[in-house]
N, C-alpha and C. Protein backbone atom coordinates (compact mmCIF):
# COMPACT_ATOMS: atom_id res chain seq x y z
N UNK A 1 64.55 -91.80 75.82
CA UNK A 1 64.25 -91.21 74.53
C UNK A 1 62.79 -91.49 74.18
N UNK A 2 62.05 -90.47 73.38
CA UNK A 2 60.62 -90.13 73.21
C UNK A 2 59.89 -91.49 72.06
N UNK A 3 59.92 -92.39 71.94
CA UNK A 3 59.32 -93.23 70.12
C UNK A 3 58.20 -91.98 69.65
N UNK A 4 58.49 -92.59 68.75
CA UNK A 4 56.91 -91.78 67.93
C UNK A 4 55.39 -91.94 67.99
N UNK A 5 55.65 -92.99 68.45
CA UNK A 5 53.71 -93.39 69.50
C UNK A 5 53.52 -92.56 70.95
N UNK A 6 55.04 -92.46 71.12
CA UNK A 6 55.17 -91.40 72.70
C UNK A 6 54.79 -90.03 72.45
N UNK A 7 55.35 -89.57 71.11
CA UNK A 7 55.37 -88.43 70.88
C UNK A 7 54.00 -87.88 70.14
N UNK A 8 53.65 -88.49 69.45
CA UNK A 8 52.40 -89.01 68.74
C UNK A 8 51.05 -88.53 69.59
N UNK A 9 51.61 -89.36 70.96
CA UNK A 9 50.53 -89.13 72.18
C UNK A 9 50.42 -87.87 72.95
N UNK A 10 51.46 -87.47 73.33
CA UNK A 10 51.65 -86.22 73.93
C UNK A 10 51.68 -85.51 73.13
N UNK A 11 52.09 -84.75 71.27
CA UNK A 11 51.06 -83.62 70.39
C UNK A 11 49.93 -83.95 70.54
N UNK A 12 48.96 -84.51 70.52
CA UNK A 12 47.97 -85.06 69.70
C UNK A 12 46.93 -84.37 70.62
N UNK A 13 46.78 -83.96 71.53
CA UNK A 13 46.29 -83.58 72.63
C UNK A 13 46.38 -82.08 72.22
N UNK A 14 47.87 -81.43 72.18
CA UNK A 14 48.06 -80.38 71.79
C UNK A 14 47.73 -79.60 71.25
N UNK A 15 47.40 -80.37 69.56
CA UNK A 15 46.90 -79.86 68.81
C UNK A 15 45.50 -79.35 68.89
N UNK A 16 44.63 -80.60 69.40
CA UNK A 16 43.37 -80.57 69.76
C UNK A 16 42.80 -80.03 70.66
N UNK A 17 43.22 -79.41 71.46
CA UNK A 17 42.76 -78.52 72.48
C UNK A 17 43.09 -77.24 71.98
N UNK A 18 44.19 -76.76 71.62
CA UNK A 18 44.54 -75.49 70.84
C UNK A 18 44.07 -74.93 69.47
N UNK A 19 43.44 -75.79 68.85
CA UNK A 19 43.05 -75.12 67.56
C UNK A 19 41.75 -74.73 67.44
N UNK A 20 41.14 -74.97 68.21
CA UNK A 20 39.77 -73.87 68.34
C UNK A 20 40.07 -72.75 69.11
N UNK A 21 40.71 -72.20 70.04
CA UNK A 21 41.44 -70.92 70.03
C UNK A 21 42.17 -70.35 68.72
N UNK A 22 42.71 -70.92 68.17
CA UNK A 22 43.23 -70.29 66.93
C UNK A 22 42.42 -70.26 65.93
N UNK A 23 40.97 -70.96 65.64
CA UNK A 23 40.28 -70.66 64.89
C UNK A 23 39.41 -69.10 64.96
N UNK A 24 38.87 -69.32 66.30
CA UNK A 24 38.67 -68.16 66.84
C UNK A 24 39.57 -67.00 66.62
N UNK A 25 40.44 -67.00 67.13
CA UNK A 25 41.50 -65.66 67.11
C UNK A 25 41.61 -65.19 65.38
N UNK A 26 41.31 -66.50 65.04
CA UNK A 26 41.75 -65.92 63.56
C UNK A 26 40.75 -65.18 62.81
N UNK A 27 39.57 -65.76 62.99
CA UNK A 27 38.25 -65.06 62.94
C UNK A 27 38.18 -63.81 63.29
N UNK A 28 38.45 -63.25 64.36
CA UNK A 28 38.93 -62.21 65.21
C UNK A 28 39.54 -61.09 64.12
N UNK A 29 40.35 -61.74 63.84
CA UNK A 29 41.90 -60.98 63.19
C UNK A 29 41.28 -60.33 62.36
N UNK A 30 40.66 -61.19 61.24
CA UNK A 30 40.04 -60.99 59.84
C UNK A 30 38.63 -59.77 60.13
N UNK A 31 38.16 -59.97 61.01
CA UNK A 31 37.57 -58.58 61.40
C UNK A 31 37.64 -57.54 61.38
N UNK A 32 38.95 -57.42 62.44
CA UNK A 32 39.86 -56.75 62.39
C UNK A 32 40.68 -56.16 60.99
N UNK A 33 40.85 -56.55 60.34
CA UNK A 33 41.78 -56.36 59.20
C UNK A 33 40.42 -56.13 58.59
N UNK A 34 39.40 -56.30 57.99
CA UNK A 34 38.29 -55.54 57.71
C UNK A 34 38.43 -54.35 57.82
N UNK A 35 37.48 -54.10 59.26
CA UNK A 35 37.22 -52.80 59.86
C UNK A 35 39.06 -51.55 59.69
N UNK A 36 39.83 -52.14 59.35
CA UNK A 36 40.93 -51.46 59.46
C UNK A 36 41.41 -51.45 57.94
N UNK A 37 40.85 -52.24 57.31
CA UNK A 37 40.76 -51.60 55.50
C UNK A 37 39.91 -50.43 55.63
N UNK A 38 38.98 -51.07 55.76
CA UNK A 38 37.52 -49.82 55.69
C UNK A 38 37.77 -48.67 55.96
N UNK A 39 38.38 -48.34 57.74
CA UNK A 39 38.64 -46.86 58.26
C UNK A 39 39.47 -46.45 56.88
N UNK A 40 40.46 -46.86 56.98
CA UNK A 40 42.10 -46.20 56.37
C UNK A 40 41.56 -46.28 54.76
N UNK A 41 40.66 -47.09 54.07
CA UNK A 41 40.40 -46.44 52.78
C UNK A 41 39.28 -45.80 52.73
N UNK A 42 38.61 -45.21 54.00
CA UNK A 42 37.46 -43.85 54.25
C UNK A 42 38.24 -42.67 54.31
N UNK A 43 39.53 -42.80 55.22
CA UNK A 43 40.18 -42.05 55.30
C UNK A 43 40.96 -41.13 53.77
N UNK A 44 41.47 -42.56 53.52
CA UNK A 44 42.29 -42.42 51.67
C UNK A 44 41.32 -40.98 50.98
N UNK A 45 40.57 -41.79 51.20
CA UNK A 45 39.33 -41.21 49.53
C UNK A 45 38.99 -40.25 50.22
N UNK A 46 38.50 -39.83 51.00
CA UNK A 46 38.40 -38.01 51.78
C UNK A 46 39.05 -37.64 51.36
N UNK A 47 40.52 -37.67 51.86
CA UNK A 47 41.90 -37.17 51.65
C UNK A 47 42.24 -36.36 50.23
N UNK A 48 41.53 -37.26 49.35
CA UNK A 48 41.74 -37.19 47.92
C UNK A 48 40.86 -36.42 47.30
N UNK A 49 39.64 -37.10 47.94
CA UNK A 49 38.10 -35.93 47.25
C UNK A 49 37.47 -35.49 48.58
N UNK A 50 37.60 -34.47 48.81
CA UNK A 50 37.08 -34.00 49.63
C UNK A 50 35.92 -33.40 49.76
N UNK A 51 35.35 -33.20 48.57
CA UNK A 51 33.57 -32.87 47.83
C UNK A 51 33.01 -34.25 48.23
N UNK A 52 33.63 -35.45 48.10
CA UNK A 52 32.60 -36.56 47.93
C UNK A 52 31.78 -36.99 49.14
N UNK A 53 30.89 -37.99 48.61
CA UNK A 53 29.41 -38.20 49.52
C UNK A 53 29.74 -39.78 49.56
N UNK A 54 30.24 -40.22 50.39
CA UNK A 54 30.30 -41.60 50.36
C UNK A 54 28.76 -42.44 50.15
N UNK A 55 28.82 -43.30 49.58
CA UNK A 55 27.43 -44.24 49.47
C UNK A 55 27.70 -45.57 49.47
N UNK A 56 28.85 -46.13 49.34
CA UNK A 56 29.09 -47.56 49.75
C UNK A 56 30.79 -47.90 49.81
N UNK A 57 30.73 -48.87 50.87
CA UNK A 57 32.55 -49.26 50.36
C UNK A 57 32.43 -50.63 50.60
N UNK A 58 32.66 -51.60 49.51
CA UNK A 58 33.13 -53.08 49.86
C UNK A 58 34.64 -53.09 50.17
N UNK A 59 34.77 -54.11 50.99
CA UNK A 59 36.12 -54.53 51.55
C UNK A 59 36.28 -56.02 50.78
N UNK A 60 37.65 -56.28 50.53
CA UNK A 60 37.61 -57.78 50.04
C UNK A 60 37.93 -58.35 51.17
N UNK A 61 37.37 -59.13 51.54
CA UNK A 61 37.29 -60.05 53.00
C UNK A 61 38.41 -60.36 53.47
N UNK A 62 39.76 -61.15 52.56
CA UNK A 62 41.20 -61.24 53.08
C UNK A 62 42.04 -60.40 52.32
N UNK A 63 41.66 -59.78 51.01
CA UNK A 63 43.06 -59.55 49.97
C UNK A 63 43.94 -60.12 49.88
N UNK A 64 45.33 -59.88 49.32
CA UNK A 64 46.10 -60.70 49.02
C UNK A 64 46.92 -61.24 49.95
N UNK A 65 48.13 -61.76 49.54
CA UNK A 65 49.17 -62.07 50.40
C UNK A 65 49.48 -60.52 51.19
N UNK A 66 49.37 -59.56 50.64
CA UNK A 66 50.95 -58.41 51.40
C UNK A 66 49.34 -57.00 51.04
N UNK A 67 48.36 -57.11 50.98
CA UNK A 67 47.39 -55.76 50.31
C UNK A 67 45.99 -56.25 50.47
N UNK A 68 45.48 -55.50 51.38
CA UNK A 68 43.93 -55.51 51.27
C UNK A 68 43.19 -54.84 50.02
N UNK A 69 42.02 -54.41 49.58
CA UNK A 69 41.32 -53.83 48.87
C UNK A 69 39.90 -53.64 49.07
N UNK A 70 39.69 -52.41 48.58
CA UNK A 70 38.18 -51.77 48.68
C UNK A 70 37.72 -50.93 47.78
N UNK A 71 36.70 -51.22 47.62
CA UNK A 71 36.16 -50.07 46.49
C UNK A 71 35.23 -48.89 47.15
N UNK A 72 35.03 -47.79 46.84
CA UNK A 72 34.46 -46.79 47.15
C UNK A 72 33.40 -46.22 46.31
N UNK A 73 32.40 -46.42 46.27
CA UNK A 73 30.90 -45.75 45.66
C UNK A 73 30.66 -44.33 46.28
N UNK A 74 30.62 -43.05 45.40
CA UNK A 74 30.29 -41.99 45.84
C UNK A 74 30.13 -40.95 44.73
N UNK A 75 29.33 -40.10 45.45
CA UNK A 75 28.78 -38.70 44.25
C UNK A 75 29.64 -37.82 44.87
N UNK A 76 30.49 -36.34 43.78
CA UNK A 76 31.28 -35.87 44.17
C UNK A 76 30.05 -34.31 44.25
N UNK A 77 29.89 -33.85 45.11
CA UNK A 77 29.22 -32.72 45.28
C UNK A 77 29.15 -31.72 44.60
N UNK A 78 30.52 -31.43 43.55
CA UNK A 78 30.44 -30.51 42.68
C UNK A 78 30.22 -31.26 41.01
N UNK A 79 30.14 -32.35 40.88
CA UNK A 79 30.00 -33.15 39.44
C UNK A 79 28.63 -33.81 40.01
N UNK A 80 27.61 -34.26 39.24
CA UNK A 80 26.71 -35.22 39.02
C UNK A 80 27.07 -36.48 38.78
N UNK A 81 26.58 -37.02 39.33
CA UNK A 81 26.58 -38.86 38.78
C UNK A 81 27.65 -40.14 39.94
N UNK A 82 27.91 -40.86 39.63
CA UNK A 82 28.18 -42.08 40.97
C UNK A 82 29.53 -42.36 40.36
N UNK A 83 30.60 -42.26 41.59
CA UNK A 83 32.08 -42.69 40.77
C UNK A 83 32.37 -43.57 42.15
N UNK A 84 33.87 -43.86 41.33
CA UNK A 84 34.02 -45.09 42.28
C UNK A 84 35.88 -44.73 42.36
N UNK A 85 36.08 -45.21 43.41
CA UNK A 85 38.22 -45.26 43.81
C UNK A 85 38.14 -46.50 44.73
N UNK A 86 39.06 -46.88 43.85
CA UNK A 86 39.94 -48.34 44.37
C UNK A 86 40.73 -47.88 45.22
N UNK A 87 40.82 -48.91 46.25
CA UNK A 87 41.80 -48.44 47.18
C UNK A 87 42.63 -49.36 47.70
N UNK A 88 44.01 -49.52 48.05
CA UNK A 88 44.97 -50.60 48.42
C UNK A 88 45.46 -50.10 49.18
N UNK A 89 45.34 -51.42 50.49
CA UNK A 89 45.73 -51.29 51.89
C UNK A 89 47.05 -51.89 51.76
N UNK A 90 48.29 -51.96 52.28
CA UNK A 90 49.16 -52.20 52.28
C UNK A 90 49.57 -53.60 54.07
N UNK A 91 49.44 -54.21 54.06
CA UNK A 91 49.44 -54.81 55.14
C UNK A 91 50.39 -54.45 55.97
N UNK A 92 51.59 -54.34 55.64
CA UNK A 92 53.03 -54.52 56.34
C UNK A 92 52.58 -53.08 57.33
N UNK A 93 52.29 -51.90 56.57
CA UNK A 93 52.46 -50.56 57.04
C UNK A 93 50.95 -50.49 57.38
N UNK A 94 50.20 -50.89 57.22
CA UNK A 94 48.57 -50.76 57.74
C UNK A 94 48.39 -49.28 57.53
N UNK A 95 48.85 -49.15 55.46
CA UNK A 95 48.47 -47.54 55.22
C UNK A 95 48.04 -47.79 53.84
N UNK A 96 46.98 -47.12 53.56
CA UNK A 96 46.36 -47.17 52.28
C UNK A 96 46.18 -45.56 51.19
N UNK A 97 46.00 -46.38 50.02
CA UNK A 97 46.50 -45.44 48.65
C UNK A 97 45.13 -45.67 48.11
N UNK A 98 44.44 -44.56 47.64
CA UNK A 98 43.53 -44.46 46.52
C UNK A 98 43.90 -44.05 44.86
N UNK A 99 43.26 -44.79 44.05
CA UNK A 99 43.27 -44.59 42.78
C UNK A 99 42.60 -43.15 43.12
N UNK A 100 42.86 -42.52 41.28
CA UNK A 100 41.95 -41.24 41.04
C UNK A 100 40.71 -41.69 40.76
N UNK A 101 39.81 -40.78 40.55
CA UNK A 101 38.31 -41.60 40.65
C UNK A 101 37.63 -42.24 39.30
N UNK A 102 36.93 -43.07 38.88
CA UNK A 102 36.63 -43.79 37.98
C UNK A 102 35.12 -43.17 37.70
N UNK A 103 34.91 -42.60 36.33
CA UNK A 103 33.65 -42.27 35.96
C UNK A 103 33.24 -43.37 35.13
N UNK A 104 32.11 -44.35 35.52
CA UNK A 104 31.78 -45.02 34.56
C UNK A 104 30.34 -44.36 33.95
């Protein structure tokens, strides 16, 4: 049978060799989940306004537990002036919804 100084000894190793791969990978991920807000709420807001001129989109770096988010900066080709659509990524389904557009 294993004591806990046995066991102690043999994780301990485990841990430490493996978690800079998982730091990495996770780094990775979050990239990933970026660039895959971004497409799918470029996609959203076309979809929706199809006049518009994109000019900026922030991504929130993780979003929430279960929903990414992004905002969308753009002039609509047939109106004057700079509007903006929120957009929520849905994690589970990796599919995103735009608000209607915001004139401030």
């Amino acid at each position: 049978m294993i004591n806990k100084k046995q066991y102690a000894f043999i994780l301990l190793p485990c841990l430490v060799f493996n978690s800079g791969s998982a730091f990495s990978s996770s780094d990775d991920a979050w990239d990933e989940f970026r660039r895959d807000v971004e497409l799918k709420c470029l996609e959203a807001s076309r979809a929706g306004t199809p006049s518009m001129n994109i000019k900026e989109i922030q991504v929130d770096p993780f979003g929430s537990d279960n929903f990414g988010f992004a905002l969308v900066k753009f002039e609509d080709r047939n109106e004057p002036g700079t509007r903006f659509i929120a957009c929520t990524y849905d994690k589970e389904t990796n599919s995103a919804e735009t608000s209607s557009p915001f004139h401030p």
